[in-house]
Protein backbone atom coordinates (compact mmCIF):
# COMPACT_ATOMS: atom_id res chain seq x y z
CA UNK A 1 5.92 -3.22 -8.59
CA UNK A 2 9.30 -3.51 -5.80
CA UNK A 3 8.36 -5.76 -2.89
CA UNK A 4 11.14 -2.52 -1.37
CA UNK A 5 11.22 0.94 -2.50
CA UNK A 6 14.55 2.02 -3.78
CA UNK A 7 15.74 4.70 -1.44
CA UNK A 8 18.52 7.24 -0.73
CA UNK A 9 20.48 7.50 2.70
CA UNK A 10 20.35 10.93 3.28
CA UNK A 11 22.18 10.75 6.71
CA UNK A 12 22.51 7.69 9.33
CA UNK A 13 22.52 7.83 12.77
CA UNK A 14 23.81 5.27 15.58
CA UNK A 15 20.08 3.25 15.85
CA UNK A 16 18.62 4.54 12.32
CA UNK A 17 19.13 6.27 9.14
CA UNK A 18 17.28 9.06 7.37
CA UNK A 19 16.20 8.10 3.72
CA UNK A 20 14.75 9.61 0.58
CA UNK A 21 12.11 8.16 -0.97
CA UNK A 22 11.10 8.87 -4.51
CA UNK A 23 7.41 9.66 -4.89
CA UNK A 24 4.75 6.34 -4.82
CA UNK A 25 1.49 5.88 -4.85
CA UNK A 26 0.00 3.97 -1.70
CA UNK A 27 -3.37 2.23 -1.38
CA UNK A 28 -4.94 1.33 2.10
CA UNK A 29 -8.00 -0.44 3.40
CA UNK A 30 -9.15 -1.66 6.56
CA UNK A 31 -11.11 -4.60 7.12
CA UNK A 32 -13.59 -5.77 9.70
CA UNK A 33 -12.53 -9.26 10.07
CA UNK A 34 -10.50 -11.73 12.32
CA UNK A 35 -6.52 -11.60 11.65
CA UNK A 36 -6.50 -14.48 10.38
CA UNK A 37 -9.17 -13.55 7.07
CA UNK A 38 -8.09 -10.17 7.05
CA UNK A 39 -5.60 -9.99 4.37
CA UNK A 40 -7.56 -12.45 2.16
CA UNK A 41 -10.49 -9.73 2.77
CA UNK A 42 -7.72 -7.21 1.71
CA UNK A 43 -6.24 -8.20 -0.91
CA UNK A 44 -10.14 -8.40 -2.36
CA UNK A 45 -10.96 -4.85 -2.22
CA UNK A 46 -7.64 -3.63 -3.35
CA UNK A 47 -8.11 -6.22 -6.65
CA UNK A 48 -11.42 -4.28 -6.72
CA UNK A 49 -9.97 -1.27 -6.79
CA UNK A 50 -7.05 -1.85 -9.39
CA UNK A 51 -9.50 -3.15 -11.59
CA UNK A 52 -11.65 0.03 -11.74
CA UNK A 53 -14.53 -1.20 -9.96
CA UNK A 54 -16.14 1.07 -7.11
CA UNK A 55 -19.94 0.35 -5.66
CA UNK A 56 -20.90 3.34 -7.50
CA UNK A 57 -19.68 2.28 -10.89
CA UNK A 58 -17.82 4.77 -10.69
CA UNK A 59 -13.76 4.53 -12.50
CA UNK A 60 -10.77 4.85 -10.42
CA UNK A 61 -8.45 7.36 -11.12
């Protein structure tokens, strides 16, 4: 775990750069909740899903 991908400049530019990335996985969710509970509401469901739990007792790949 990188709090920062290692990348690759591939070219740069005067206001940004183009970079390589080697492949990751990613995992998203949203959350129906004020800004200020949201990531604590986050951070749940993604535990939940590390773990291997689903609603469906189903395991995570």
């Amino acid at each position: 775990m990188t709090e920062q991908q290692h990348f690759e400049v591939v070219q740069r530019f005067p206001d940004f750069e183009v970079r390589r990335y080697p492949a990751h996985a990613v995992a998203e969710v949203k959350v129906n909740a004020t800004f200020d509970s949201a990531g604590n509401a986050a951070f749940r469901l993604l535990f939940g899903y590390i773990s291997g739990y689903t609603p469906h007792a189903r395991l995570c790949p």
